[in-house]
C-alpha atoms as a PDB file:
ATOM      1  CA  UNK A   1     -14.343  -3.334 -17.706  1.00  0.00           C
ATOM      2  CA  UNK A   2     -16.324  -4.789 -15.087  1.00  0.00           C
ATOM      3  CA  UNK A   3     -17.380  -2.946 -11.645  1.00  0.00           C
ATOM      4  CA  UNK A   4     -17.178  -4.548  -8.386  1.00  0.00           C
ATOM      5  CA  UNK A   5     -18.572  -4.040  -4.693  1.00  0.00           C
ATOM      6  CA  UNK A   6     -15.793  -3.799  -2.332  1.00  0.00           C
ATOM      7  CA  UNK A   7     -12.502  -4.691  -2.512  1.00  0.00           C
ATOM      8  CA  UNK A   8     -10.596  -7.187  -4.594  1.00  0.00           C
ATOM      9  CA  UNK A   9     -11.235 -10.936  -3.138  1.00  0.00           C
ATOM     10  CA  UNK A  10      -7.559 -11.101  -2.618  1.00  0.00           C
ATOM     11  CA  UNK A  11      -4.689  -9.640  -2.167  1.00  0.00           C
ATOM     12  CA  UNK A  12      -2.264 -11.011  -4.168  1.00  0.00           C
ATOM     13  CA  UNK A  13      -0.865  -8.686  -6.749  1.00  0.00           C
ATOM     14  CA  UNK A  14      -2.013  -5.639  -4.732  1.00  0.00           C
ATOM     15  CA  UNK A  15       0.317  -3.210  -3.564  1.00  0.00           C
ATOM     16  CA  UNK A  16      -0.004  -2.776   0.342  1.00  0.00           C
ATOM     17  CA  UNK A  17      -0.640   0.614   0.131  1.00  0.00           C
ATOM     18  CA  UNK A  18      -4.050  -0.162  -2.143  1.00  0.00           C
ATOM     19  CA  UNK A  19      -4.626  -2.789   0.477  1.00  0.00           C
ATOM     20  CA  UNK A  20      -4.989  -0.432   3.655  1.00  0.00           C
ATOM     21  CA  UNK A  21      -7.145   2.024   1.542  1.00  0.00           C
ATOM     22  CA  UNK A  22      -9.628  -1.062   1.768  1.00  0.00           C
ATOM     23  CA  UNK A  23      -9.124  -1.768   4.896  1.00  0.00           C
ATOM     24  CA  UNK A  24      -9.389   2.049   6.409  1.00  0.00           C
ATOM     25  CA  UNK A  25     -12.801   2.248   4.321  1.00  0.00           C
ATOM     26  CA  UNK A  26     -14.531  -1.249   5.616  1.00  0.00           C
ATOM     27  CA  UNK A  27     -13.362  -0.256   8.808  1.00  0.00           C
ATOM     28  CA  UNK A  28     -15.250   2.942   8.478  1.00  0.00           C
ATOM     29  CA  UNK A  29     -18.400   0.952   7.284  1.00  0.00           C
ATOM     30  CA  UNK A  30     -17.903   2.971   3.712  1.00  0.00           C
ATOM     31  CA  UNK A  31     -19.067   1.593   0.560  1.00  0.00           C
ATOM     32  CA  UNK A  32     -17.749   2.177  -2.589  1.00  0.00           C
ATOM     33  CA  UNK A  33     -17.722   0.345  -5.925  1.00  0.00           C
ATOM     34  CA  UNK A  34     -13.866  -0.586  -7.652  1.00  0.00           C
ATOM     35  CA  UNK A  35     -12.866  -1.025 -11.027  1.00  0.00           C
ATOM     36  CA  UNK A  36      -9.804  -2.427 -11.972  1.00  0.00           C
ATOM     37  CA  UNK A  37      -7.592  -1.151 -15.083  1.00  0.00           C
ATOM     38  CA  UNK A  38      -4.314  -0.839 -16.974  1.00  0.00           C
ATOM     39  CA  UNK A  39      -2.536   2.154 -15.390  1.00  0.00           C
ATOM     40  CA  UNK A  40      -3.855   5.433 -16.116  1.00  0.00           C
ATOM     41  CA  UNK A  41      -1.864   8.742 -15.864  1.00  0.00           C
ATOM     42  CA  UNK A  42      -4.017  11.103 -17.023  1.00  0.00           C
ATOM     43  CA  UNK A  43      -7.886  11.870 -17.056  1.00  0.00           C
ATOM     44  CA  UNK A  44      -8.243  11.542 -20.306  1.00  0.00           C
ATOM     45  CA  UNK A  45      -6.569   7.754 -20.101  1.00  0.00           C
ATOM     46  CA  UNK A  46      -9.493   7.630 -16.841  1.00  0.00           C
ATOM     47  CA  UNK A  47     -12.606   7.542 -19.769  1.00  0.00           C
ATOM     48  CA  UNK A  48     -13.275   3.803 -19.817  1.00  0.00           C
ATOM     49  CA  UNK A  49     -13.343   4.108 -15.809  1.00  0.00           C
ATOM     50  CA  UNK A  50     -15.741   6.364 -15.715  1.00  0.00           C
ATOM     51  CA  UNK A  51     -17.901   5.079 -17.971  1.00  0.00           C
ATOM     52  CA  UNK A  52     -18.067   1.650 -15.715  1.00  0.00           C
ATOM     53  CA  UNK A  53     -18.280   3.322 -12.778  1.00  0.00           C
ATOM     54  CA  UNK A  54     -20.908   6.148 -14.387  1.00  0.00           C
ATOM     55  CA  UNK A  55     -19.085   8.946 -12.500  1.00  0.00           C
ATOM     56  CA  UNK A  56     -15.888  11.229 -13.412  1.00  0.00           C
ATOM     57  CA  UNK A  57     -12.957  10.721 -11.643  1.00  0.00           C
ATOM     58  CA  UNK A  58     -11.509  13.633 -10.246  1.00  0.00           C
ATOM     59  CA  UNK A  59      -8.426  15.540 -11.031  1.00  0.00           C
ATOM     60  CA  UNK A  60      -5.588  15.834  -8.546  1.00  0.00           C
ATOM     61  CA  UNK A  61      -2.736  17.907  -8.261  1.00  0.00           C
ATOM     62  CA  UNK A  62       0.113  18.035  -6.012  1.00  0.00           C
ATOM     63  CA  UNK A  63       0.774  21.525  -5.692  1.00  0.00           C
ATOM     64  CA  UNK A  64       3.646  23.471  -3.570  1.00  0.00           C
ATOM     65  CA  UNK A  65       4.472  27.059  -2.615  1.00  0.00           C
ATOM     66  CA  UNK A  66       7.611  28.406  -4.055  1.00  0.00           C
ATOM     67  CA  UNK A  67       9.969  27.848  -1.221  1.00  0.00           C
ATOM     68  CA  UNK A  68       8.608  24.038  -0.736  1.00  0.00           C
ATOM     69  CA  UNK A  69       7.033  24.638   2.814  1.00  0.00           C
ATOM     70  CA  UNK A  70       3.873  24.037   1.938  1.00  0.00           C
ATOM     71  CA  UNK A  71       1.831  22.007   0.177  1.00  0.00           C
ATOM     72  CA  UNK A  72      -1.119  20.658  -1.441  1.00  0.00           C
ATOM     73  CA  UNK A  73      -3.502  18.440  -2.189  1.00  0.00           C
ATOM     74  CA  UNK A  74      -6.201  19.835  -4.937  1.00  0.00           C
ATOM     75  CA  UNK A  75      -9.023  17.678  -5.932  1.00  0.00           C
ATOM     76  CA  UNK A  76     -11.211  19.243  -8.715  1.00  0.00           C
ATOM     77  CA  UNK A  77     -13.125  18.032 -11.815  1.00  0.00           C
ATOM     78  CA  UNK A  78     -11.453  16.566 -14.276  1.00  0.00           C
ATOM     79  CA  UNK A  79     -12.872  18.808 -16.898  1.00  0.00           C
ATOM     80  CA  UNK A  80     -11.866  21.906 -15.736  1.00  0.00           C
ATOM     81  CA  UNK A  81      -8.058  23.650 -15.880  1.00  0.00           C
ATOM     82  CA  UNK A  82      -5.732  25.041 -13.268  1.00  0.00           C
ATOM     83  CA  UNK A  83      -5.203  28.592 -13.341  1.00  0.00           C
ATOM     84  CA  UNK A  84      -2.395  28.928 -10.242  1.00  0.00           C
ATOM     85  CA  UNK A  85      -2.745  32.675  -9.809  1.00  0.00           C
ATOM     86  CA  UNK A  86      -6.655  32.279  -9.277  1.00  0.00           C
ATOM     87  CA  UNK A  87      -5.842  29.761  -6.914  1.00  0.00           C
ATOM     88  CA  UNK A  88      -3.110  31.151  -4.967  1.00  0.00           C
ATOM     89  CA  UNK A  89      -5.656  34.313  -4.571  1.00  0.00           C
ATOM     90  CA  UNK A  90      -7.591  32.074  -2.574  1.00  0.00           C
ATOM     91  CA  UNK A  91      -5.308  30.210  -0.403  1.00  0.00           C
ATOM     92  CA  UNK A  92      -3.329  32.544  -0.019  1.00  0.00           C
ATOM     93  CA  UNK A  93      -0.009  31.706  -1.174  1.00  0.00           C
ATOM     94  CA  UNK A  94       2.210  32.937  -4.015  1.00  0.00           C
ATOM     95  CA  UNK A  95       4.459  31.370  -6.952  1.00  0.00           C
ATOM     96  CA  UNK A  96       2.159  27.715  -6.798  1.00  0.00           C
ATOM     97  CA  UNK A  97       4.095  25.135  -8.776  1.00  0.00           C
ATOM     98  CA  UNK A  98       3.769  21.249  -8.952  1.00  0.00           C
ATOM     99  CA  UNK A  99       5.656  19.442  -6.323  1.00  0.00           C
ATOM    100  CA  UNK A 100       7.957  17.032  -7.513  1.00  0.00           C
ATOM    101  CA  UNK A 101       7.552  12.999  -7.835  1.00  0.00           C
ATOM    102  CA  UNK A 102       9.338  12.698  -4.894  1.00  0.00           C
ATOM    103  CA  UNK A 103       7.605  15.127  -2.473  1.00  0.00           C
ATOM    104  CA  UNK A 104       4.623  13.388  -3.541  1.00  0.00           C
ATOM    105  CA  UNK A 105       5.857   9.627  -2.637  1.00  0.00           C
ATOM    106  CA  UNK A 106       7.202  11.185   0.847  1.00  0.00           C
ATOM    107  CA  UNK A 107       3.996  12.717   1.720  1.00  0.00           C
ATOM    108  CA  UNK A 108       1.531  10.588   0.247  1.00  0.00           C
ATOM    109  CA  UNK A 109       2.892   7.350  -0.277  1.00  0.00           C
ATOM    110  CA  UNK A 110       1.811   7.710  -4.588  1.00  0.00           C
ATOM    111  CA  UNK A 111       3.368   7.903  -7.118  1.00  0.00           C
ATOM    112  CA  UNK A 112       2.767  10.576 -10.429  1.00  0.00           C
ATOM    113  CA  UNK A 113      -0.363   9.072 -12.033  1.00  0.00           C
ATOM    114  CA  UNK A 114      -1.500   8.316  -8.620  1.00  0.00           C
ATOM    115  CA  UNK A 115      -2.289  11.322  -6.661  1.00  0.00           C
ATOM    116  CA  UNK A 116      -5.461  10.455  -4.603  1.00  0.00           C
ATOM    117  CA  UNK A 117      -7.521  12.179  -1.483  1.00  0.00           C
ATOM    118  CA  UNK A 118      -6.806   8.466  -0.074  1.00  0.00           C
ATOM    119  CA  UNK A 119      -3.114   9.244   0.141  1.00  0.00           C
ATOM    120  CA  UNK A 120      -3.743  11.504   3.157  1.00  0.00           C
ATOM    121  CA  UNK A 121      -3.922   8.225   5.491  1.00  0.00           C
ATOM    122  CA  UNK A 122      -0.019   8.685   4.943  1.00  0.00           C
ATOM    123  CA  UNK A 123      -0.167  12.127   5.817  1.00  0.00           C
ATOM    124  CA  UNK A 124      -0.701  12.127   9.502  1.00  0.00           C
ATOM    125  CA  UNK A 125       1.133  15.084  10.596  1.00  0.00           C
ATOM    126  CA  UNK A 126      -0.748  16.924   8.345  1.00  0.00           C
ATOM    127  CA  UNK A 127       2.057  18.405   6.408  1.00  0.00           C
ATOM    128  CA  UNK A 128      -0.663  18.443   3.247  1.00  0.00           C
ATOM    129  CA  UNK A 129      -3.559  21.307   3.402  1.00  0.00           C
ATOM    130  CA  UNK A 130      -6.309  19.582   1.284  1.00  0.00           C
ATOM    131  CA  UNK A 131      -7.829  22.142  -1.101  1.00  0.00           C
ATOM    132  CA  UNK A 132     -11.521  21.095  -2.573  1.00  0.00           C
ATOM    133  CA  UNK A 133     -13.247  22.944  -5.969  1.00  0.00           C
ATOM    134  CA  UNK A 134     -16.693  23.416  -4.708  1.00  0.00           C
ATOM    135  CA  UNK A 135     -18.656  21.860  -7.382  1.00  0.00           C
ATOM    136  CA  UNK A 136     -17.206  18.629  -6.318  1.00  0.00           C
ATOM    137  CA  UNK A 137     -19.026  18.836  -2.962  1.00  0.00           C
ATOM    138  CA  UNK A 138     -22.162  19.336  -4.499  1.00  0.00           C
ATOM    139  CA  UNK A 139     -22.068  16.165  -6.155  1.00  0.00           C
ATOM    140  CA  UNK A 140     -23.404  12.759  -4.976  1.00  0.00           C
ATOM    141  CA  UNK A 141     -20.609  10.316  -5.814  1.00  0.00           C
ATOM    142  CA  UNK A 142     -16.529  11.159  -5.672  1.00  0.00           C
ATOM    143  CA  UNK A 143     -14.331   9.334  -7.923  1.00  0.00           C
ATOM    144  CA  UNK A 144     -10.593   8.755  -6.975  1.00  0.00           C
ATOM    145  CA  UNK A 145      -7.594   6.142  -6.861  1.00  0.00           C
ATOM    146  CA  UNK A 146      -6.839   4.047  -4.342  1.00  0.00           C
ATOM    147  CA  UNK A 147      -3.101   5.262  -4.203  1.00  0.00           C
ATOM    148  CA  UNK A 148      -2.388   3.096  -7.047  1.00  0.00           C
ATOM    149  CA  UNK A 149      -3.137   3.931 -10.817  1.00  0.00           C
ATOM    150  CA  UNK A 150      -4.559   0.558 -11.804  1.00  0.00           C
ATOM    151  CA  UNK A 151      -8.004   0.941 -10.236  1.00  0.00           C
ATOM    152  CA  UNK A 152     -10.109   3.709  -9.658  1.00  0.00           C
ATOM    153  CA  UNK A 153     -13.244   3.993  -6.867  1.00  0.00           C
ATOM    154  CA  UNK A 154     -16.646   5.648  -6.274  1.00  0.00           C
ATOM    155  CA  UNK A 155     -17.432   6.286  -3.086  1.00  0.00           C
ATOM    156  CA  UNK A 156     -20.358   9.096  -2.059  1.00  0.00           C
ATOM    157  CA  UNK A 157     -18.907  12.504  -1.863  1.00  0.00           C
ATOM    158  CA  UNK A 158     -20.599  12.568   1.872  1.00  0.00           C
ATOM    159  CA  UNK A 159     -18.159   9.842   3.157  1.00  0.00           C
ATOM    160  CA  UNK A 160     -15.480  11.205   1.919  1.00  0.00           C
ATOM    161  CA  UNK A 161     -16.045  14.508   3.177  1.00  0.00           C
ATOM    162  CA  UNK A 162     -16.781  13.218   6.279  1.00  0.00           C
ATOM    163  CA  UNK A 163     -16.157   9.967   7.275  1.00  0.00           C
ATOM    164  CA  UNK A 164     -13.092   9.411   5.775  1.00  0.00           C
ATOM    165  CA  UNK A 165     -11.784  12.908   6.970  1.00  0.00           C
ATOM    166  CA  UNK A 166     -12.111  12.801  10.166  1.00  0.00           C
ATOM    167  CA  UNK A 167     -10.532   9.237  10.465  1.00  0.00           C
ATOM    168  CA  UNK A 168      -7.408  10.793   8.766  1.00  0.00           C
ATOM    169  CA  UNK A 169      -7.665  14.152  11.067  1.00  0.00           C
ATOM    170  CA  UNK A 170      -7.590  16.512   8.217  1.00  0.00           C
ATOM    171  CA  UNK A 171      -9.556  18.922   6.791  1.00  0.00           C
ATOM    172  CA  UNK A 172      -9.879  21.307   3.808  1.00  0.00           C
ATOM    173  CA  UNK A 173     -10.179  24.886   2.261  1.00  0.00           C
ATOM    174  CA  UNK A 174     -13.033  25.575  -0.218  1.00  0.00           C
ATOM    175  CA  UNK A 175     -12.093  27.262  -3.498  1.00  0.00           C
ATOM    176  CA  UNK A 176     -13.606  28.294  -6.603  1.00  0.00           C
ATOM    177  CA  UNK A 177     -12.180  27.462  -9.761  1.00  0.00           C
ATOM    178  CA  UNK A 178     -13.463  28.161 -13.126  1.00  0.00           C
END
């Protein structure tokens, strides 16, 4: 698996939504380095990513409160496991579940498989509160999908965080998961 600078050369055989992922990230003058792969729907399938990209790529959920007027985004390492009464301590919400496929497409444009932070450029009414483990902010680089399953990015945590943010207008909740 080879690692690239940038995005793909061309478009062709890209879906549209990958394509303005690129171009909302070269428009914000943030690098990141691509690799591109049979589709992955799991982190366990996202190994042979990491290893060419020499990061972990981290896990999201798509997460919704019991009545389905809320929801959420959770980024956290891929190593670690959801336990949804520690989290809905912390947000606070109760009965968290996994929103369905569909919620997931309306909201952010993916797919299950797919669930990326870069999905949020179709969120802009903000209908999804992003919710961020705190060990992922202390790292250097952030791993992620670029709303498509078939390649995988590494972009530094502090453009994501910030940059790419504040382009999208939306912000996120700090939570401790262990």
């Amino acid at each position: 698996m080879e690692r690239y600078k940038g995005r793909p050369e061309t478009s062709e055989g890209r879906e549209e939504k990958e394509i303005q992922v690129y171009d909302l990230l070269d428009r914000l003058q943030i690098e990141y380095d691509r690799v591109d792969h049979e589709p992955v729907m799991t982190i366990a399938a996202c190994e042979e990513a990491d290893r060419a990209l020499g990061i972990q790529i981290c896990k999201n959920l798509f997460l919704c409160n019991r009545q389905k007027t809320k929801f959420y985004l959770l980024v956290m390492p891929g190593d670690k496991a959801l336990q949804t009464k520690q989290l809905s301590q912390q947000i606070p919400t109760s009965r968290l579940s996994f929103a369905s496929g569909e919620d997931m497409e309306h909201y952010l444009n993916v797919s299950p498989g797919s669930a990326t932070i870069m999905g949020l450029i179709f969120d802009p009414e903000n209908q999804v509160q992003l919710l961020v483990d705190e060990e992922l902010l202390g790292q250097p680089w952030y791993g992620c999908h670029p709303c498509v399953n078939t390649s995988s990015l590494r972009l530094r945590t502090e453009d994501v965080f910030g940059k790419y943010l504040e382009a999208v207008h939306h912000d996120y909740i700090v939570v401790q998961l262990t």
